[in-house]
C-alpha atoms as a PDB file:
ATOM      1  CA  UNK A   1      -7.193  -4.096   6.720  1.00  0.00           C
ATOM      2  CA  UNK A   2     -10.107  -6.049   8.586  1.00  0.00           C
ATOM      3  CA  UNK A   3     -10.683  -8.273   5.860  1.00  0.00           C
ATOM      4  CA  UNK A   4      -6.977  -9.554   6.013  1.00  0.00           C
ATOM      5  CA  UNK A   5      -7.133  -9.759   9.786  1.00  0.00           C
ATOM      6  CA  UNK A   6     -10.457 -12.180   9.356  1.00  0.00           C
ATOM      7  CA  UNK A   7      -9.512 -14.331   6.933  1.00  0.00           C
ATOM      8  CA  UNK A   8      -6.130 -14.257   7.677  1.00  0.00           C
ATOM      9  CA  UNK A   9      -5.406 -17.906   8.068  1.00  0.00           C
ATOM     10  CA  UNK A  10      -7.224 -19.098   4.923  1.00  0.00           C
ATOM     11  CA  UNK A  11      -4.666 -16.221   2.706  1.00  0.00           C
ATOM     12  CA  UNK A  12      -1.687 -17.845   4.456  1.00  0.00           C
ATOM     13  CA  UNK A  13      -2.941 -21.228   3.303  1.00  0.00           C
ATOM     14  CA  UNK A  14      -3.425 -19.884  -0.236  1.00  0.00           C
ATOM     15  CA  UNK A  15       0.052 -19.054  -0.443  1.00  0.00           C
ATOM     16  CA  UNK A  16       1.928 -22.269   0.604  1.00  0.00           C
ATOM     17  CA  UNK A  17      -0.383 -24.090  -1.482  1.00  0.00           C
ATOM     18  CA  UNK A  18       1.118 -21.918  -3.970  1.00  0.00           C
ATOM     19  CA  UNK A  19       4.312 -22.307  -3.538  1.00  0.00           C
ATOM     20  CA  UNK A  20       4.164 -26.431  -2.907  1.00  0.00           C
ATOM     21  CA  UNK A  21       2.376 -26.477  -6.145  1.00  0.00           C
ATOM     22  CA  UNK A  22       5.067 -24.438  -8.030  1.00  0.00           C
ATOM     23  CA  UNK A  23       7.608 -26.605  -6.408  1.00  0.00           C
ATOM     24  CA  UNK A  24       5.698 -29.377  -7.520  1.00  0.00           C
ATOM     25  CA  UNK A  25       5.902 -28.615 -11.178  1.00  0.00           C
ATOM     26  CA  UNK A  26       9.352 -27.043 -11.486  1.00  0.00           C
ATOM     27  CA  UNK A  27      10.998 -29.698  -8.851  1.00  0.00           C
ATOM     28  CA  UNK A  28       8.715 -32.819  -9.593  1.00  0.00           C
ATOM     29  CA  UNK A  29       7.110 -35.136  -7.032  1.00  0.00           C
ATOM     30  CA  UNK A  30       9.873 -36.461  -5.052  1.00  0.00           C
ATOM     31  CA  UNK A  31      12.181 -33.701  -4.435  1.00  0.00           C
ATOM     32  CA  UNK A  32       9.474 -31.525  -3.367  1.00  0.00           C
ATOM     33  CA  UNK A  33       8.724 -34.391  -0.707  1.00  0.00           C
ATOM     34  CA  UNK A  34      12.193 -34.053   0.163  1.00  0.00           C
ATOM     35  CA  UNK A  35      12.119 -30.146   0.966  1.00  0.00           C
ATOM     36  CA  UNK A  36       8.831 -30.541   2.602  1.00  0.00           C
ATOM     37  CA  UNK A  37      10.556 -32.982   4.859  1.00  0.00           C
ATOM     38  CA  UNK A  38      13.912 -31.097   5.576  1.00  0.00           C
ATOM     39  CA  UNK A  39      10.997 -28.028   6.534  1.00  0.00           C
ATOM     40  CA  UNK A  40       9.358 -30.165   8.869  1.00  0.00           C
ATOM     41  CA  UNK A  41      12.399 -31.281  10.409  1.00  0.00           C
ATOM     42  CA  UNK A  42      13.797 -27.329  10.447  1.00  0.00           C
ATOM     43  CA  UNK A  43      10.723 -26.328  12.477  1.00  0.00           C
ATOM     44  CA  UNK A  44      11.071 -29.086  14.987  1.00  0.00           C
ATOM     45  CA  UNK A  45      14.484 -28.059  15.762  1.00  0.00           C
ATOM     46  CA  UNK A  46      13.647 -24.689  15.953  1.00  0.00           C
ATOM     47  CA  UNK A  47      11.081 -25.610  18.521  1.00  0.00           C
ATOM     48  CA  UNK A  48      13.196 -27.698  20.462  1.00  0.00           C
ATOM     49  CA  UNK A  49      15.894 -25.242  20.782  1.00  0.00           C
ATOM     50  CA  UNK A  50      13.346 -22.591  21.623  1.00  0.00           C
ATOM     51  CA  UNK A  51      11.225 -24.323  23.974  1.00  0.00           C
ATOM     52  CA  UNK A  52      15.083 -25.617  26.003  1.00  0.00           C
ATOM     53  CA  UNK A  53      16.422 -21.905  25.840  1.00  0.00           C
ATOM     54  CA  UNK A  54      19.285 -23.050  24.048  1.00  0.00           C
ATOM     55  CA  UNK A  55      19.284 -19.764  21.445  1.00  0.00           C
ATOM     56  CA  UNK A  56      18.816 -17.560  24.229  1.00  0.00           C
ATOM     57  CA  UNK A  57      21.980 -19.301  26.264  1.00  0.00           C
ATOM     58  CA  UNK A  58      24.256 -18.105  22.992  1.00  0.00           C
ATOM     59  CA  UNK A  59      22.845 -15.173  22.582  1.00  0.00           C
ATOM     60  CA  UNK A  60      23.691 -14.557  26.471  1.00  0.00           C
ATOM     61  CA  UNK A  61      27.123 -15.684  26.279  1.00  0.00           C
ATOM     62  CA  UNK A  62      28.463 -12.788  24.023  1.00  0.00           C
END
């Protein structure tokens, strides 16, 4: 369980090279560019709405 917790970071990285490299081959170049795009654009609205309390305002209003 230590060894996980040290290299941690460089297993994560392992793994979404992975899984962009399967994408690459089963989706080809340019969609896979696409969904790494439409990611990058999920997590900065995920942020934003986070870091403005927006979730947590609709959550509250129940």
């Amino acid at each position: 369980m230590e060894e996980l917790e040290k290299y941690r970071y460089p297993i994560i990285g392992g793994v979404i090279g992975g899984v962009v490299a399967i994408a690459f081959f089963t989706l080809g170049f340019w969609k896979t560019i696409l969904l790494l795009i439409f990611i990058v654009i999920g997590i900065f609205v995920a942020l934003y709405l986070q870091r403005t309390g927006l979730i947590e305002q609709f959550k509250n209003r129940k």
